[in-house]
Protein backbone atom coordinates (compact mmCIF):
# COMPACT_ATOMS: atom_id res chain seq x y z
CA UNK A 1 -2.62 -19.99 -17.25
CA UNK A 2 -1.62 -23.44 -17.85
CA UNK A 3 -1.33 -27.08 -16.29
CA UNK A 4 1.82 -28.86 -16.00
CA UNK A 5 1.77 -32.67 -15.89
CA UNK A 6 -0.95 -34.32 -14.84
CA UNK A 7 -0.01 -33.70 -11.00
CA UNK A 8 1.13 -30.22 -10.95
CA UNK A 9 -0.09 -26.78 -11.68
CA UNK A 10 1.64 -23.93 -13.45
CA UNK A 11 0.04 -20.28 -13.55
CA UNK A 12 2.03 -17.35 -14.85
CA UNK A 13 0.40 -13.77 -15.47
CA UNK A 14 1.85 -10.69 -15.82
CA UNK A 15 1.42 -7.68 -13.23
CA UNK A 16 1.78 -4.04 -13.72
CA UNK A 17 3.83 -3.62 -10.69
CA UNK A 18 7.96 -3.59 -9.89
CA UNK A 19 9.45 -6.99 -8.62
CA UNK A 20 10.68 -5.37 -5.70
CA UNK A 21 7.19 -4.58 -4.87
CA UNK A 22 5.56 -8.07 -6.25
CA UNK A 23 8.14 -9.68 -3.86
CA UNK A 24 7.49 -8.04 -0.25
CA UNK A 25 3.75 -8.59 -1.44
CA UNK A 26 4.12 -11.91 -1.36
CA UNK A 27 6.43 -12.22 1.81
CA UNK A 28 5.42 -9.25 4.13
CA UNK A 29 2.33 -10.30 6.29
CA UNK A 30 0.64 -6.43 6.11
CA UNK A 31 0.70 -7.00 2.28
CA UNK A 32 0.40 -10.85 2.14
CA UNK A 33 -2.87 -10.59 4.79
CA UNK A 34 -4.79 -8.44 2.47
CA UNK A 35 -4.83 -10.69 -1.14
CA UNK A 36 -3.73 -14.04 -0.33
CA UNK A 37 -6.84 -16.35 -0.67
CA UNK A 38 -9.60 -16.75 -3.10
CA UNK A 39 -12.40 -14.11 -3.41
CA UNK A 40 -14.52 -14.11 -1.14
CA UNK A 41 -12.31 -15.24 1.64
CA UNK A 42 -11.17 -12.76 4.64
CA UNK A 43 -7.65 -12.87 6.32
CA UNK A 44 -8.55 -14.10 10.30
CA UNK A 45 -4.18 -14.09 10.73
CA UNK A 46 -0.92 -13.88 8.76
CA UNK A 47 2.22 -14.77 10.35
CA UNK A 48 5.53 -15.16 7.85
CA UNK A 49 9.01 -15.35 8.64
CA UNK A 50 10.03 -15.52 4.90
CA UNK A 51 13.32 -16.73 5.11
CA UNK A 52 14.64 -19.84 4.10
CA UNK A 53 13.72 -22.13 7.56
CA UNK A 54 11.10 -19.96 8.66
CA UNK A 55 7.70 -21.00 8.51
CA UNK A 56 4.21 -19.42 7.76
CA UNK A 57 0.78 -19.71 8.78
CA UNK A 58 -1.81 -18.02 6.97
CA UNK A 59 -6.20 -18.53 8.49
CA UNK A 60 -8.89 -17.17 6.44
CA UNK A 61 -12.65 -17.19 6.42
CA UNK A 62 -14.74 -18.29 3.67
CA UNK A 63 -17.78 -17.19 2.49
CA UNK A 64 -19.58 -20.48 4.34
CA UNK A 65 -18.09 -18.70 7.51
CA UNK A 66 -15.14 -21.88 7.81
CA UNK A 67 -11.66 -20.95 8.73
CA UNK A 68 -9.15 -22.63 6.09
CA UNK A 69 -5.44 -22.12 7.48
CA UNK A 70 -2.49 -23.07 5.40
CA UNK A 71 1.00 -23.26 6.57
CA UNK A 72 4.41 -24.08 5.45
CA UNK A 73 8.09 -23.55 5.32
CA UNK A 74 10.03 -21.39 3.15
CA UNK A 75 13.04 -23.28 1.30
CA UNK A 76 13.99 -20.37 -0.92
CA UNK A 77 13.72 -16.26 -0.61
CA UNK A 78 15.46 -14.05 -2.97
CA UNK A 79 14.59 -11.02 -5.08
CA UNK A 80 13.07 -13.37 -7.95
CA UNK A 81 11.78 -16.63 -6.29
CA UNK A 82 10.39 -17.43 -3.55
CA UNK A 83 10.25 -21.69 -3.02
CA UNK A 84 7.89 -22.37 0.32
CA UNK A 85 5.72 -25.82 1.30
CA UNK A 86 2.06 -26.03 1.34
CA UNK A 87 -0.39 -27.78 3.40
CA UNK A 88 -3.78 -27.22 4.73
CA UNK A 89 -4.39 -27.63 8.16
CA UNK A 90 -7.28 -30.24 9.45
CA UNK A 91 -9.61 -29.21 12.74
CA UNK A 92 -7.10 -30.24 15.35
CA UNK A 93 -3.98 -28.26 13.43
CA UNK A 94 -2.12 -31.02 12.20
CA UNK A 95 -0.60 -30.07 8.69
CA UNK A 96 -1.96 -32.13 5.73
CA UNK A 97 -0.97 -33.42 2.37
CA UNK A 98 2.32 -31.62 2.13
CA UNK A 99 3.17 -29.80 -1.38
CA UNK A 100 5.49 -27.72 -2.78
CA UNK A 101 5.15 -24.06 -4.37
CA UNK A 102 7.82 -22.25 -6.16
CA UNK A 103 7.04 -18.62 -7.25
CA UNK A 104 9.54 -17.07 -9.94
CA UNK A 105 9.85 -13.47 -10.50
CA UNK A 106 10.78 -11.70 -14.25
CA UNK A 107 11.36 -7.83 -14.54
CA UNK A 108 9.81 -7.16 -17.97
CA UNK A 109 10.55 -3.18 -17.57
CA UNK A 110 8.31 -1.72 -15.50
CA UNK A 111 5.96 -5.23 -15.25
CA UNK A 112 6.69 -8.44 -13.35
CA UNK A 113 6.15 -11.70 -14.86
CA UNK A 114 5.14 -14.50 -11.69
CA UNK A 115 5.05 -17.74 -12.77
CA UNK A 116 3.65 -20.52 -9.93
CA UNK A 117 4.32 -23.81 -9.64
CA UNK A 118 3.13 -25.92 -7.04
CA UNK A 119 3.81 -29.78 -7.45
CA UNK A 120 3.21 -33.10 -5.15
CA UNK A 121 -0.48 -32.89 -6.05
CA UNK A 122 -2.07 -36.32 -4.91
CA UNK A 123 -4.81 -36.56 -7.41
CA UNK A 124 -5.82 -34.94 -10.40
CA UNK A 125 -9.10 -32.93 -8.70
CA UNK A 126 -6.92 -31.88 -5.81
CA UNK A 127 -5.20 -29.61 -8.45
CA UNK A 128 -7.76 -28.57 -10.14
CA UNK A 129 -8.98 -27.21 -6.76
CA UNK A 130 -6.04 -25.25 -6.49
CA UNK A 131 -5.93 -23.83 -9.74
CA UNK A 132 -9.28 -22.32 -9.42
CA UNK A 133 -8.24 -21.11 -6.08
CA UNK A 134 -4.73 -19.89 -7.06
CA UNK A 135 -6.73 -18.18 -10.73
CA UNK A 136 -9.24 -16.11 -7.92
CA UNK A 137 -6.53 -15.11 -5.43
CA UNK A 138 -4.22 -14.16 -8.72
CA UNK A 139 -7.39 -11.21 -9.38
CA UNK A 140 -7.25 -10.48 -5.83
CA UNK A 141 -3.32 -9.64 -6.39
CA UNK A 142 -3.83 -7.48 -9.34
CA UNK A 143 -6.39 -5.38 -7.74
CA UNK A 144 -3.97 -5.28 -4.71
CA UNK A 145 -1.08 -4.27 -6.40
CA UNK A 146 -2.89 -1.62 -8.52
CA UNK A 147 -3.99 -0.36 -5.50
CA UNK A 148 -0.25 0.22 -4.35
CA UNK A 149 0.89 1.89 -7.73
């Protein structure tokens, strides 16, 4: 896992799972609802419409016991990427700090290389944030897609 520039994050790792499978993980809700958040964190609801227009909106509980919900729109959907917005919601469910996440797909034979970059970071500690979050939900997708092999 690496940094970009100084205002955006890149992650790549390499899962022992098909693309085709790697993909609906990432835009089916009954897959999506059961990995996507840092350890630790439980899904409270998952709603995607992953195509390009539709939105998402994804609420989980922390550890402390706060719901966190994200949300976004998806720009891009295809068998190897998958381009989508990003903000956090604040207590009255008005979308933050908007950003900008662009998952890429590689078939490496039976392995799938993901590479993410989100960008429009507006501070250096903001993305370091989200790399430690992205790094802990990345484990939670390995064990999830191990568990589907």
């Amino acid at each position: 896992m690496a940094a970009g520039s100084d205002l955006e994050l890149v992650l790549t790792h390499e899962f022992d799972a098909p693309r085709a499978l790697v993909s609906r993980a990432w835009t089916e809700p009954r897959h999506a609802s059961r990995w996507w958040g840092p350890l630790g964190f439980t899904t409270v609801s998952c709603r995607m419409d992953a195509r390009p227009g539709g939105a998402y909106r994804l609420a989980m509980r922390g550890p402390d016991g706060v719901v966190r919900t994200k949300r976004g729109v998806y720009r891009e959907v295809t068998a190897d990427r998958i381009a989508f917005s990003y903000a956090w919601e604040d207590a009255d469910g008005n979308p933050g700090h908007e950003m900008q996440v662009t998952i890429t797909l590689e078939e490496i034979g039976t392995r799938t290389r993901l590479t993410l970059r989100q960008t429009g970071f507006a501070a250096i500690p903001e993305r370091d944030s989200h790399w430690s979050g992205w790094a802990s939900c990345m484990q939670r997708f390995a064990e999830f897609l191990a568990a589907q092999m």
